[in-house]
C-alpha atoms as a PDB file:
ATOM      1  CA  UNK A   1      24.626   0.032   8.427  1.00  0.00           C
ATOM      2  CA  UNK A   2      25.075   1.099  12.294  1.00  0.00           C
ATOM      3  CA  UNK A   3      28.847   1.307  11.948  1.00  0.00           C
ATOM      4  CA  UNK A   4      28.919   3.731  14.337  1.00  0.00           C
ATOM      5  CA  UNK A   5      27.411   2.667  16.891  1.00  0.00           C
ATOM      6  CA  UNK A   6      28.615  -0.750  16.655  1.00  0.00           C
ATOM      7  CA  UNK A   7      32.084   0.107  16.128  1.00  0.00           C
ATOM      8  CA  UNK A   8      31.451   2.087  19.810  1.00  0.00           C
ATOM      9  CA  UNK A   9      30.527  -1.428  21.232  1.00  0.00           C
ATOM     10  CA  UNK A  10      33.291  -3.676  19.873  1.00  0.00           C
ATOM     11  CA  UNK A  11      35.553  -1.228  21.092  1.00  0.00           C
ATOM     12  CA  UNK A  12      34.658  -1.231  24.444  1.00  0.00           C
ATOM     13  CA  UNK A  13      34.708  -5.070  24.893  1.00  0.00           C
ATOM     14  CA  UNK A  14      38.177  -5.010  23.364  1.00  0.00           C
ATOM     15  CA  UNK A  15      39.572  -2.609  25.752  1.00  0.00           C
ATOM     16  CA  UNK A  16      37.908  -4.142  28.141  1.00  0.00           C
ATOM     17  CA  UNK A  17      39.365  -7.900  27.641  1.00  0.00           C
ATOM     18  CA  UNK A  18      43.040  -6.700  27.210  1.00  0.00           C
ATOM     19  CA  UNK A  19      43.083  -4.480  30.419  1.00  0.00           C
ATOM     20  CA  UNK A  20      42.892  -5.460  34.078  1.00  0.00           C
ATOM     21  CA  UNK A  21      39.204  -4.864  35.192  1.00  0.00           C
ATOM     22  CA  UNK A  22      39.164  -2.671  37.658  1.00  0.00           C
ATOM     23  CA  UNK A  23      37.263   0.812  38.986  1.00  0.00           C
ATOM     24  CA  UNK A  24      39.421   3.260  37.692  1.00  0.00           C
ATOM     25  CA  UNK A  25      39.628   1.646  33.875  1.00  0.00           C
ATOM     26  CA  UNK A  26      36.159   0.533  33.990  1.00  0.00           C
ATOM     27  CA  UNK A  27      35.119   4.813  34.633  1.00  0.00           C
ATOM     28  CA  UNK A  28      38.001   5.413  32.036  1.00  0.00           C
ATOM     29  CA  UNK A  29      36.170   3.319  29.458  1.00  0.00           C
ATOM     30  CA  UNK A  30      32.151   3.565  30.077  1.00  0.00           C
ATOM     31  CA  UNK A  31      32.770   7.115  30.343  1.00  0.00           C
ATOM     32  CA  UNK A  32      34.169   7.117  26.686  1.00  0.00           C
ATOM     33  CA  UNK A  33      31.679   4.973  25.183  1.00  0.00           C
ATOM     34  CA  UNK A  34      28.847   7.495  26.724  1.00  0.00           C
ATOM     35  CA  UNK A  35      30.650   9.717  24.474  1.00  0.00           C
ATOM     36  CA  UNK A  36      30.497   7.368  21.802  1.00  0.00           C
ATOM     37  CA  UNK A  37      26.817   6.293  22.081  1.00  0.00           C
ATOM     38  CA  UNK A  38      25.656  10.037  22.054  1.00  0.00           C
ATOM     39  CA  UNK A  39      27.616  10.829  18.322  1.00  0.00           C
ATOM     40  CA  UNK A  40      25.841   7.837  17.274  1.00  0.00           C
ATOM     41  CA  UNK A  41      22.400   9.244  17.740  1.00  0.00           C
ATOM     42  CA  UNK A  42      21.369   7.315  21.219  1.00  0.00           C
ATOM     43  CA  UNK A  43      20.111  10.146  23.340  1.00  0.00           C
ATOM     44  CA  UNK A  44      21.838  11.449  26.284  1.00  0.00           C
ATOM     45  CA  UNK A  45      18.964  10.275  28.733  1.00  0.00           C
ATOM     46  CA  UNK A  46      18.962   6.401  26.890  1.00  0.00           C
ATOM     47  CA  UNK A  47      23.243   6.443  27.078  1.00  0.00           C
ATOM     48  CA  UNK A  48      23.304   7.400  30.749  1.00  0.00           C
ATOM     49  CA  UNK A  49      21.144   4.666  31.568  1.00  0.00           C
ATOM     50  CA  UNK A  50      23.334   2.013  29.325  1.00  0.00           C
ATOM     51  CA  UNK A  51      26.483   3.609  31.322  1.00  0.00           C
ATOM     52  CA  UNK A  52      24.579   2.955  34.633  1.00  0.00           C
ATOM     53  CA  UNK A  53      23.444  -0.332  33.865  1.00  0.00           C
ATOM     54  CA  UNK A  54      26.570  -1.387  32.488  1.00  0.00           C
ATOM     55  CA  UNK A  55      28.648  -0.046  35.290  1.00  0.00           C
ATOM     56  CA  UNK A  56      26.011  -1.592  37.842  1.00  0.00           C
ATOM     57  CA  UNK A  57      26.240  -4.835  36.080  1.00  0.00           C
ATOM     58  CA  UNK A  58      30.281  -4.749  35.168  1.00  0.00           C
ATOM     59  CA  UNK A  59      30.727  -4.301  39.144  1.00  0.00           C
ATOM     60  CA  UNK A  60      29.590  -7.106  40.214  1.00  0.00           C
ATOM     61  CA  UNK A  61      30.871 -10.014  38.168  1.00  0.00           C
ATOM     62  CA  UNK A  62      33.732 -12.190  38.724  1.00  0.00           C
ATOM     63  CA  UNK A  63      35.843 -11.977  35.440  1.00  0.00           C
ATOM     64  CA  UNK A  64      37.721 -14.858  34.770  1.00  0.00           C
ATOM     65  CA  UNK A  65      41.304 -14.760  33.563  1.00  0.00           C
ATOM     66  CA  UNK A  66      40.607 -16.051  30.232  1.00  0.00           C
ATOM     67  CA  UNK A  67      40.653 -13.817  27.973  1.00  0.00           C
ATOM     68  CA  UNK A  68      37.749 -15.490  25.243  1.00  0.00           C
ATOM     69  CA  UNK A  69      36.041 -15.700  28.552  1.00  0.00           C
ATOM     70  CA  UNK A  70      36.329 -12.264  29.420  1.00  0.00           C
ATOM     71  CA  UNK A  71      35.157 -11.112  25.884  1.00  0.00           C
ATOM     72  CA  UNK A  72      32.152 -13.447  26.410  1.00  0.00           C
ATOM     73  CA  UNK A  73      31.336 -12.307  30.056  1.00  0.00           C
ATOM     74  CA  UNK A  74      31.675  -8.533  29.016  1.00  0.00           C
ATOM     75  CA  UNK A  75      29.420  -9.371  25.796  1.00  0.00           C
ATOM     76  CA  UNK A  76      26.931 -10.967  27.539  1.00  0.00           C
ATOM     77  CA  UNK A  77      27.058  -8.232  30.177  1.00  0.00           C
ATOM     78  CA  UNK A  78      25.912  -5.781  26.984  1.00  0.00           C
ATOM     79  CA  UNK A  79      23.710  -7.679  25.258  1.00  0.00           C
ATOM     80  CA  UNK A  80      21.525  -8.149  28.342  1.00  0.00           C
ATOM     81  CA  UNK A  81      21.443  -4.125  29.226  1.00  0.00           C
ATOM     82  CA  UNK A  82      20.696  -3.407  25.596  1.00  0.00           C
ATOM     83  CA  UNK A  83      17.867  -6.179  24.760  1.00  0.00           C
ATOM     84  CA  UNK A  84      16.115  -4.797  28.245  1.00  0.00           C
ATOM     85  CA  UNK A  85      15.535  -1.281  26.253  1.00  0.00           C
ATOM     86  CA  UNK A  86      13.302  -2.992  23.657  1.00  0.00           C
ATOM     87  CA  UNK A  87       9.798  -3.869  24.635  1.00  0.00           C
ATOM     88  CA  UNK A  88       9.166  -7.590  25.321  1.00  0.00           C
ATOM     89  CA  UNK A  89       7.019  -8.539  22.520  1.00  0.00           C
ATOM     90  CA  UNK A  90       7.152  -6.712  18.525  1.00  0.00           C
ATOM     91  CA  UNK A  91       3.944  -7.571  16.926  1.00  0.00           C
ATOM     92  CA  UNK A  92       3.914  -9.619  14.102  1.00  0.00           C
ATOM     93  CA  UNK A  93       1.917  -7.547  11.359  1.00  0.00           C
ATOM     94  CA  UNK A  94       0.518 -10.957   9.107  1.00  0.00           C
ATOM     95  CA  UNK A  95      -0.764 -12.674  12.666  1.00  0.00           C
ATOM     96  CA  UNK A  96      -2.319  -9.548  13.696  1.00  0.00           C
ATOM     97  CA  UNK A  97      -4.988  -9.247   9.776  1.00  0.00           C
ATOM     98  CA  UNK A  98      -5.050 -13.188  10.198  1.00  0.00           C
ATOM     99  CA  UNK A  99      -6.378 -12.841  13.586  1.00  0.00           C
ATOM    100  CA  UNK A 100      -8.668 -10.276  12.987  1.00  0.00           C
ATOM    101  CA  UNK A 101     -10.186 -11.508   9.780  1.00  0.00           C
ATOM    102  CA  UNK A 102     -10.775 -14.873  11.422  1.00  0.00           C
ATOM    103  CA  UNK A 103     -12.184 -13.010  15.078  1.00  0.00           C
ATOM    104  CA  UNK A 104     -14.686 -11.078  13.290  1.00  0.00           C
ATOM    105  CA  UNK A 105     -14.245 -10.646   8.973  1.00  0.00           C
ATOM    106  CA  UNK A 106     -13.891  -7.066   9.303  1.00  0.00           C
ATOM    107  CA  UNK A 107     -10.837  -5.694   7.330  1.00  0.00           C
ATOM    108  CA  UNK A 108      -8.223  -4.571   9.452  1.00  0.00           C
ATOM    109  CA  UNK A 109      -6.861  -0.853   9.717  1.00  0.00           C
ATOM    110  CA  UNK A 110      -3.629   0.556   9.229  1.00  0.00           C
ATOM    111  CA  UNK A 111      -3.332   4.222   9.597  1.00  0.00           C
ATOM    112  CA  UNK A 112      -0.175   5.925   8.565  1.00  0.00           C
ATOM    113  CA  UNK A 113       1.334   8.986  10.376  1.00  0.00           C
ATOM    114  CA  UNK A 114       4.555  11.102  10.031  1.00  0.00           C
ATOM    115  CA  UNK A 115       6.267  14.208   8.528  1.00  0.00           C
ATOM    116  CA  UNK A 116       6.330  14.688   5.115  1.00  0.00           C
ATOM    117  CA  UNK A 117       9.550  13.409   3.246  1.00  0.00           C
ATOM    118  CA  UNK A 118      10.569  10.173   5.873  1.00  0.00           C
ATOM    119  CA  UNK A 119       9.181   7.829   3.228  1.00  0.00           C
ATOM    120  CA  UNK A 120       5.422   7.093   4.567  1.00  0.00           C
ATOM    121  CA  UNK A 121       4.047   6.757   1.073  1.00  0.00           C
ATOM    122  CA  UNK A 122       7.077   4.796   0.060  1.00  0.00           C
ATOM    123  CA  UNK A 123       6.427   2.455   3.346  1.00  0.00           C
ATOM    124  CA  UNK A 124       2.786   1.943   2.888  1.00  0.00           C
ATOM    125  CA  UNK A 125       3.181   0.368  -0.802  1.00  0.00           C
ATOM    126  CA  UNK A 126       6.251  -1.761   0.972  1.00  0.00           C
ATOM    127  CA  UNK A 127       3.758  -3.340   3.079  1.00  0.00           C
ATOM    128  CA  UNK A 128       0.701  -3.418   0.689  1.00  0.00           C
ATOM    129  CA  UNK A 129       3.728  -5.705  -1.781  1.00  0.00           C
ATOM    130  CA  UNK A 130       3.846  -7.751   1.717  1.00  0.00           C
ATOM    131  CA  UNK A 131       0.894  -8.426   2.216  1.00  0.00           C
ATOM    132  CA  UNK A 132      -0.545  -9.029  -0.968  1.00  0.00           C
ATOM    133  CA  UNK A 133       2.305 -11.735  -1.291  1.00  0.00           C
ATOM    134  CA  UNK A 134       0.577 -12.992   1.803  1.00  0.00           C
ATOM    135  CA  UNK A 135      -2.469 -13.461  -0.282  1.00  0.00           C
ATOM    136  CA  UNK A 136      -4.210 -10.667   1.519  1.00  0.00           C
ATOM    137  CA  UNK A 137      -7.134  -7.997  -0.517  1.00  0.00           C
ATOM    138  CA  UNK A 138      -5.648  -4.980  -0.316  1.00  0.00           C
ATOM    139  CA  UNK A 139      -7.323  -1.090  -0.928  1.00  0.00           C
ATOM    140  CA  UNK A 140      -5.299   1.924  -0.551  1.00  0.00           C
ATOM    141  CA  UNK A 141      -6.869   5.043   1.030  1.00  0.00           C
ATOM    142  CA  UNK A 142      -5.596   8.402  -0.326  1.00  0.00           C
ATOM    143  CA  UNK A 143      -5.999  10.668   2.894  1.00  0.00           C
ATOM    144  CA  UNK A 144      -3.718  13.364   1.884  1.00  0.00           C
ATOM    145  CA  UNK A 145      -5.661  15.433  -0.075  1.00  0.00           C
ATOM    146  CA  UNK A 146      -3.086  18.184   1.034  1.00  0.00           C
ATOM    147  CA  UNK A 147      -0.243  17.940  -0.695  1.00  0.00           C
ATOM    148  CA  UNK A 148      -0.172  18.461  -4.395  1.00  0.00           C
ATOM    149  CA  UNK A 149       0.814  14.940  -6.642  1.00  0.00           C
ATOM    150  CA  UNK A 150       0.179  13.076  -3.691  1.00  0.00           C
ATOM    151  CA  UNK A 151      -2.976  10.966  -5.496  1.00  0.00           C
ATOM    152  CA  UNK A 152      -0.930  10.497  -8.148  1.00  0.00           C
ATOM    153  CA  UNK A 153       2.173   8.951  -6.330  1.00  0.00           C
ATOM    154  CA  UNK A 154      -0.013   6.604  -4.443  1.00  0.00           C
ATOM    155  CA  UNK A 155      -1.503   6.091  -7.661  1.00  0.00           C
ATOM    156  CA  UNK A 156       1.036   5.390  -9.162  1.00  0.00           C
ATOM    157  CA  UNK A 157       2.075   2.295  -6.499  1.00  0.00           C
ATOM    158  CA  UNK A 158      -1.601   1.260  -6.859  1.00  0.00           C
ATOM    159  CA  UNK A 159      -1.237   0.794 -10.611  1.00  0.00           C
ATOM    160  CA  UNK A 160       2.185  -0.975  -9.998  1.00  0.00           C
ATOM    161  CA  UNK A 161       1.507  -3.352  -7.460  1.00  0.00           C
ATOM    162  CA  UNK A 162      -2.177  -4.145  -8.825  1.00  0.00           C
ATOM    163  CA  UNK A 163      -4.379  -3.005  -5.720  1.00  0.00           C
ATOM    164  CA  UNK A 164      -7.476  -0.426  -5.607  1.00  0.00           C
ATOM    165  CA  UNK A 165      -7.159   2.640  -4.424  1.00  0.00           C
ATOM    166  CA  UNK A 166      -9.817   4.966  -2.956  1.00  0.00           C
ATOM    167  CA  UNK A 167      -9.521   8.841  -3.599  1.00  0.00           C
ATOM    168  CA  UNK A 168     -11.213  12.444  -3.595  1.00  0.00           C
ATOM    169  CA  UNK A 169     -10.830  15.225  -4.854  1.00  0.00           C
ATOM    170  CA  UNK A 170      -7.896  17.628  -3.441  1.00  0.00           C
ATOM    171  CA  UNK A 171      -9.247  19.414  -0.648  1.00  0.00           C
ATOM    172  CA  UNK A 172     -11.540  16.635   0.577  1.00  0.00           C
ATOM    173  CA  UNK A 173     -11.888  15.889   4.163  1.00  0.00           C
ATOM    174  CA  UNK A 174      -9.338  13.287   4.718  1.00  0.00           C
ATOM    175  CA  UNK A 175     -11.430  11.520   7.283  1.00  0.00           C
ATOM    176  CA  UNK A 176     -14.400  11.461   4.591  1.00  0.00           C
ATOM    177  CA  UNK A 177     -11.846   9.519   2.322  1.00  0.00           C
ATOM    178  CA  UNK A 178     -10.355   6.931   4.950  1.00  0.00           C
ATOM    179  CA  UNK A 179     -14.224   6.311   5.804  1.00  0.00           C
ATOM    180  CA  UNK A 180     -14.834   5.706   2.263  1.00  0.00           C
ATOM    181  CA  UNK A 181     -11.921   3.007   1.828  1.00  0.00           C
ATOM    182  CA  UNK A 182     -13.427   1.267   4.734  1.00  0.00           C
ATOM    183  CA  UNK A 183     -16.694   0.638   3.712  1.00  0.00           C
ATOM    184  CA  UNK A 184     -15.969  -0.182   0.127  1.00  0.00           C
ATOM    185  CA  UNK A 185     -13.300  -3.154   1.712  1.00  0.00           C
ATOM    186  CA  UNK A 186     -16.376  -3.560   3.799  1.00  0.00           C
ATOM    187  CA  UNK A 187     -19.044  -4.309   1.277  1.00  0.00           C
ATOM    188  CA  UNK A 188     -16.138  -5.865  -1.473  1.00  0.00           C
ATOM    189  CA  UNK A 189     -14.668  -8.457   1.304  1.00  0.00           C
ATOM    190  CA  UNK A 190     -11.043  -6.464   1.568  1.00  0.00           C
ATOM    191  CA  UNK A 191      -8.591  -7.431   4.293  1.00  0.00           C
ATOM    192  CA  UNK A 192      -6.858  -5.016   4.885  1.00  0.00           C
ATOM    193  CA  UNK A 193      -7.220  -0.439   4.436  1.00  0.00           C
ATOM    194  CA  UNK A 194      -4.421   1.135   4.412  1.00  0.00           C
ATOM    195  CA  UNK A 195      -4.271   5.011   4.816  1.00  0.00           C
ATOM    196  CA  UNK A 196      -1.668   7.410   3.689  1.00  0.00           C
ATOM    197  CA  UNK A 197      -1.804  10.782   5.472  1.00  0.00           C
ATOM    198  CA  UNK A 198      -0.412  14.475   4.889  1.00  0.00           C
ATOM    199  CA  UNK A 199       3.094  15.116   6.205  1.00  0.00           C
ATOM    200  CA  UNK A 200       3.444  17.021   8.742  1.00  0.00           C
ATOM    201  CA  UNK A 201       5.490  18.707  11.890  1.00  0.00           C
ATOM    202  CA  UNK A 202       4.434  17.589  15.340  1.00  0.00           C
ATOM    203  CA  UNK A 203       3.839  21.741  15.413  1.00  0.00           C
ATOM    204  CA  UNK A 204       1.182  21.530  12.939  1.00  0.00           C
ATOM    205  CA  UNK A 205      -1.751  22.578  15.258  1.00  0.00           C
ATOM    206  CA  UNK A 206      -4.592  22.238  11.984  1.00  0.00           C
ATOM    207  CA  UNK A 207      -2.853  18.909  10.347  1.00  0.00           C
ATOM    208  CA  UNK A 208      -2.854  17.341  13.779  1.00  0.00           C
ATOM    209  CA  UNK A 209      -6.365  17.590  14.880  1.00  0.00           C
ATOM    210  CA  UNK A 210      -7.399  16.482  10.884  1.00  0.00           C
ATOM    211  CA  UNK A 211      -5.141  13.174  11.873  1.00  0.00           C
ATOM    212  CA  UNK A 212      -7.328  12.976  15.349  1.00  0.00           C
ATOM    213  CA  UNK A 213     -10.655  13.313  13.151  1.00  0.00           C
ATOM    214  CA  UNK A 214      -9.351  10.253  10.903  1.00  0.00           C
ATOM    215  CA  UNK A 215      -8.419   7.883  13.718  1.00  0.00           C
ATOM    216  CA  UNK A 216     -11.944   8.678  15.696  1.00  0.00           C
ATOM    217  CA  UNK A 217     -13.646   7.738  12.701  1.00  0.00           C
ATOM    218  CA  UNK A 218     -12.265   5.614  10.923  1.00  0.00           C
ATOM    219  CA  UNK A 219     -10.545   3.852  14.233  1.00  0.00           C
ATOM    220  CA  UNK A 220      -7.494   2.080  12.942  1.00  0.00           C
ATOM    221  CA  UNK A 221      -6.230  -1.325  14.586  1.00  0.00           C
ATOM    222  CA  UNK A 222      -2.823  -0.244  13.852  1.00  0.00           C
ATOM    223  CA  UNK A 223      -1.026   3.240  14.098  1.00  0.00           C
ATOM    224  CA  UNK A 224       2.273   3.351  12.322  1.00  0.00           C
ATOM    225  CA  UNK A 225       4.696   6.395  12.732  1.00  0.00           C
ATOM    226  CA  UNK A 226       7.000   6.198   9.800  1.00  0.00           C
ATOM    227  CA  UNK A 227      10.467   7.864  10.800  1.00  0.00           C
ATOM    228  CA  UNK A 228      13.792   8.414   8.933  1.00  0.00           C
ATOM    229  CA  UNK A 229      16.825   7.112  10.610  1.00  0.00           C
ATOM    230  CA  UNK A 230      18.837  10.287   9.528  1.00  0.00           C
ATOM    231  CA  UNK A 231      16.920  12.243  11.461  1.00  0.00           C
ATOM    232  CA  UNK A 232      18.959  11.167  14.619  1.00  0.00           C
ATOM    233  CA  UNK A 233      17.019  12.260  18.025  1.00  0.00           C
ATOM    234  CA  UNK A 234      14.869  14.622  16.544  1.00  0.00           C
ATOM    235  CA  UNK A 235      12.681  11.492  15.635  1.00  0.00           C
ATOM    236  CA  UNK A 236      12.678  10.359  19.008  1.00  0.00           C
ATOM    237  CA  UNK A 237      10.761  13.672  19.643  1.00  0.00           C
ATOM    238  CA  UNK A 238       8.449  13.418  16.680  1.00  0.00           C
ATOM    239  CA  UNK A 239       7.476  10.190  17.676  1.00  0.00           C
ATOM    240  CA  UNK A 240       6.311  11.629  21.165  1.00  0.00           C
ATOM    241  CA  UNK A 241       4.546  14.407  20.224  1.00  0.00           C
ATOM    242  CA  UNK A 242       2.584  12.230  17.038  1.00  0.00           C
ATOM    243  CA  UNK A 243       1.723   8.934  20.513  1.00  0.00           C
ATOM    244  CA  UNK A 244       0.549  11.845  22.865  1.00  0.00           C
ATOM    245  CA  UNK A 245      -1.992  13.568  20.215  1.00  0.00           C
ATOM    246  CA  UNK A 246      -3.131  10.457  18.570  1.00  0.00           C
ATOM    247  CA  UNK A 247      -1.408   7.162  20.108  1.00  0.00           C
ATOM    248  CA  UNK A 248       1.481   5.104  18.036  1.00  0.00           C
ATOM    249  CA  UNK A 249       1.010   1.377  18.207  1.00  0.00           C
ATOM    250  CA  UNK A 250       4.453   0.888  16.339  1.00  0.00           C
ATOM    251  CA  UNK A 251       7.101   2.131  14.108  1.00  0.00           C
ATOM    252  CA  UNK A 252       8.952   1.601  10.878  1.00  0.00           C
ATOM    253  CA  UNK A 253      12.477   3.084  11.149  1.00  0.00           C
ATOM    254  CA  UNK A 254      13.222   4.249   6.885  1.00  0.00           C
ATOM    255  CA  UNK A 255      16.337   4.734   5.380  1.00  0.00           C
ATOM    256  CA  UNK A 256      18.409   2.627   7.230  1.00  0.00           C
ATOM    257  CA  UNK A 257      21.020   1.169   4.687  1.00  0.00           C
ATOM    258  CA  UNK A 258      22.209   5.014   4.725  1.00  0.00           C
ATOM    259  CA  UNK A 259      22.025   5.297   8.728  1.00  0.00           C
ATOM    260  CA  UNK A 260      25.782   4.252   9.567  1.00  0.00           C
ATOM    261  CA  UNK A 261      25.066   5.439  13.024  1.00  0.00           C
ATOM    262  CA  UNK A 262      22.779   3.183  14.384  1.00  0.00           C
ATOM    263  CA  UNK A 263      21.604   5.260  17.487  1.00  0.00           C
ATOM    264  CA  UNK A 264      17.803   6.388  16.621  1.00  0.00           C
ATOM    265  CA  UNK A 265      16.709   2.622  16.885  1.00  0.00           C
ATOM    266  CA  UNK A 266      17.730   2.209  20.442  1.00  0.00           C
ATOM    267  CA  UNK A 267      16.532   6.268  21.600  1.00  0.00           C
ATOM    268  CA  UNK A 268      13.174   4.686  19.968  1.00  0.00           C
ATOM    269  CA  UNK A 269      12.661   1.615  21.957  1.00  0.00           C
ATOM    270  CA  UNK A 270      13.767   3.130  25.483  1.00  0.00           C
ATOM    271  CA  UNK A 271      12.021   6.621  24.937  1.00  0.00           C
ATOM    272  CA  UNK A 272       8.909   5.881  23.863  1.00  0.00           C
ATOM    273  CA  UNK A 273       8.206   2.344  24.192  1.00  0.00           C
ATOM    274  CA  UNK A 274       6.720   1.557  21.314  1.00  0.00           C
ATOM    275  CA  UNK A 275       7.924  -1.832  18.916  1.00  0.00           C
ATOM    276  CA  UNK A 276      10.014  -0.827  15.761  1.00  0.00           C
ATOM    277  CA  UNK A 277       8.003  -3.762  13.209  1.00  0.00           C
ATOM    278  CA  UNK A 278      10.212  -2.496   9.824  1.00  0.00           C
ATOM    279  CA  UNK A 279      13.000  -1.151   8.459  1.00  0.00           C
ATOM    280  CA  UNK A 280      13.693   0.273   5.383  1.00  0.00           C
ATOM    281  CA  UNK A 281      16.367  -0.811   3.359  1.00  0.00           C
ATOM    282  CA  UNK A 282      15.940   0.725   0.127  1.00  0.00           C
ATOM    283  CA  UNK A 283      13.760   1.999  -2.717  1.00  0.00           C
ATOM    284  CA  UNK A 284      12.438  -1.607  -3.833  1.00  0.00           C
ATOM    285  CA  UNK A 285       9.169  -2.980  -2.839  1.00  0.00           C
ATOM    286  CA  UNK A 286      11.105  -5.811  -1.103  1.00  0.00           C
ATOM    287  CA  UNK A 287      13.510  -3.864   0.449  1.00  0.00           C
ATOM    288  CA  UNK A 288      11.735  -4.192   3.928  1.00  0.00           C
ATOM    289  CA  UNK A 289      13.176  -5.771   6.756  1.00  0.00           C
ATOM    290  CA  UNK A 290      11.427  -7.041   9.656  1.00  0.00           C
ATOM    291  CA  UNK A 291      13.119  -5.646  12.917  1.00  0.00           C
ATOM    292  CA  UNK A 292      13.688  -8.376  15.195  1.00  0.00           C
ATOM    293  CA  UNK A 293      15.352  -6.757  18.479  1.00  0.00           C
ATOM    294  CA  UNK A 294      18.201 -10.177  18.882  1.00  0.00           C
ATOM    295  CA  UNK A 295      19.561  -9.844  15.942  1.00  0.00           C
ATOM    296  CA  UNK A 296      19.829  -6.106  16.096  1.00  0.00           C
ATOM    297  CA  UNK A 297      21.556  -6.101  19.442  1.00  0.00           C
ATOM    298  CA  UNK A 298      23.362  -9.092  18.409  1.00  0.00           C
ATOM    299  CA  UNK A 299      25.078  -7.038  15.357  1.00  0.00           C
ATOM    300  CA  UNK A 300      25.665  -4.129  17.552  1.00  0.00           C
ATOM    301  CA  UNK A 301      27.801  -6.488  19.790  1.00  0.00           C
ATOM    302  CA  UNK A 302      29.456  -8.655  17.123  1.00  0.00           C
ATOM    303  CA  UNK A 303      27.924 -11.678  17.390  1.00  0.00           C
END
């Protein structure tokens, strides 16, 4: 997982600590890993500003002679310039329905947005395993009434993990059905809706103003774009276009155990500013990870 990009990393900081510091190898080296960081999916814009900062930050340090000193200057030196591309705080999901429940006993939201095949249905029955382990109600809300077996897959997790699900027919307003799944957890005491949606392109004119109509009326607490790793920087632009039409309060990053460049997690944090909460690890209802920023960039860095 993230070979590539951490691989990149290490081998700066060991050039680095077995060559004498100075301007012409530190432009030698920072100009290769720019290289480096843009095969492994961080886009151009997000590894010119890691060069800068680096360079800025490289500059102006004493290095001692030591080399297990120099190592630990030059790491520190990139875990501080990578951690600052993350946003300061990554809400905690559980806090957030525990929180609500207690402000005001109204179930709490989730609304789930994305192009078709990145895993969103997948995702959503990850977290409805979560948080029914958390000893939270849970109702499912079939909004895609678009694409064809897509009741019966999220069916299909409903009857596996033991939760209600709320449907219409095919060719239902979508809207009409997430309105539906929040009064029933309403009037039944639910914690928590959460809402599958249609895949989609960021192009999709039609499918993007039906996701506008769900989150006016339905108004979700939580937004979650649901992006594949694999897709490199053309994620980075998906998420964009999906927090300009409708807003993105988060992100979970899928297919990660297959990502062995690491890349799209960084371009996410710096480009759009928005928290990654999850990532998928697998196919398993437990295989989902909560992304905590340290340990990520502490990985990336070999710590």
């Amino acid at each position: 997982m993230f070979n590539k990009l951490r691989n990149a990393v290490k081998g700066l900081i060991d050039k680095l600590t077995t060559v004498e510091l100075n301007e012409k190898t530190l432009n030698e080296y920072l100009d290769e890993l720019f290289f480096k960081l843009v095969e492994s999916d961080v886009a151009v814009e997000v590894a010119e500003h890691i060069i800068h900062e680096l360079s800025n930050s490289l500059r102006g340090k004493r290095v001692p002679k030591d080399k297990n000193l120099i190592r630990n200057t030059i790491r520190e030196t990139m875990y501080n310039v990578l951690i600052s591309l993350f946003p300061r705080e990554t809400p905690d999901l559980v806090t957030l329905i525990k929180e609500k429940r207690e402000r005001d006993k109204a179930p709490f939201v989730i609304l789930f947005l994305g192009p078709n095949g990145h895993g969103k249905t997948t995702t959503l029955a990850k977290i409805a395993f979560l948080l029914k382990r958390e000893g939270f109600k849970v109702v499912l809300a079939c909004s895609d009434t678009f694409r064809a077996g897509a009741e019966e897959q999220l069916a299909e997790h409903a009857r596996r993990l033991s939760v209600r699900m709320i449907k219409h027919k095919y060719g239902a307003d979508p809207a009409a059905v997430a309105y539906d799944a929040v009064r029933f957890a309403e009037n039944h005491n639910y914690d928590v809706v959460l809402i599958d949606t249609a895949g989609r392109l960021q192009t999709d004119r039609n499918l993007m103003e039906e996701l506008k109509k769900i989150a006016r009326v339905v108004k979700p607490d939580l937004k979650i774009f649901v992006g594949d790793a694999l897709m490199g920087n053309d994620v980075v632009e998906q998420i964009s276009t999906f927090d300009k039409e409708i807003g993105i309060d988060a992100v979970v990053l899928t297919k990660v155990d297959a990502d062995v460049k690491g890349g799209a997690a960084i371009s996410i944090a710096k480009t759009t500013g928005r928290p990654i909460i999850y990532l998928g690890t697998g196919q398993e209802y437990d295989d989902l990870m909560k992304f905590n920023p340290e340990d990520f960039v502490k990985k990336i860095i070999g710590l």
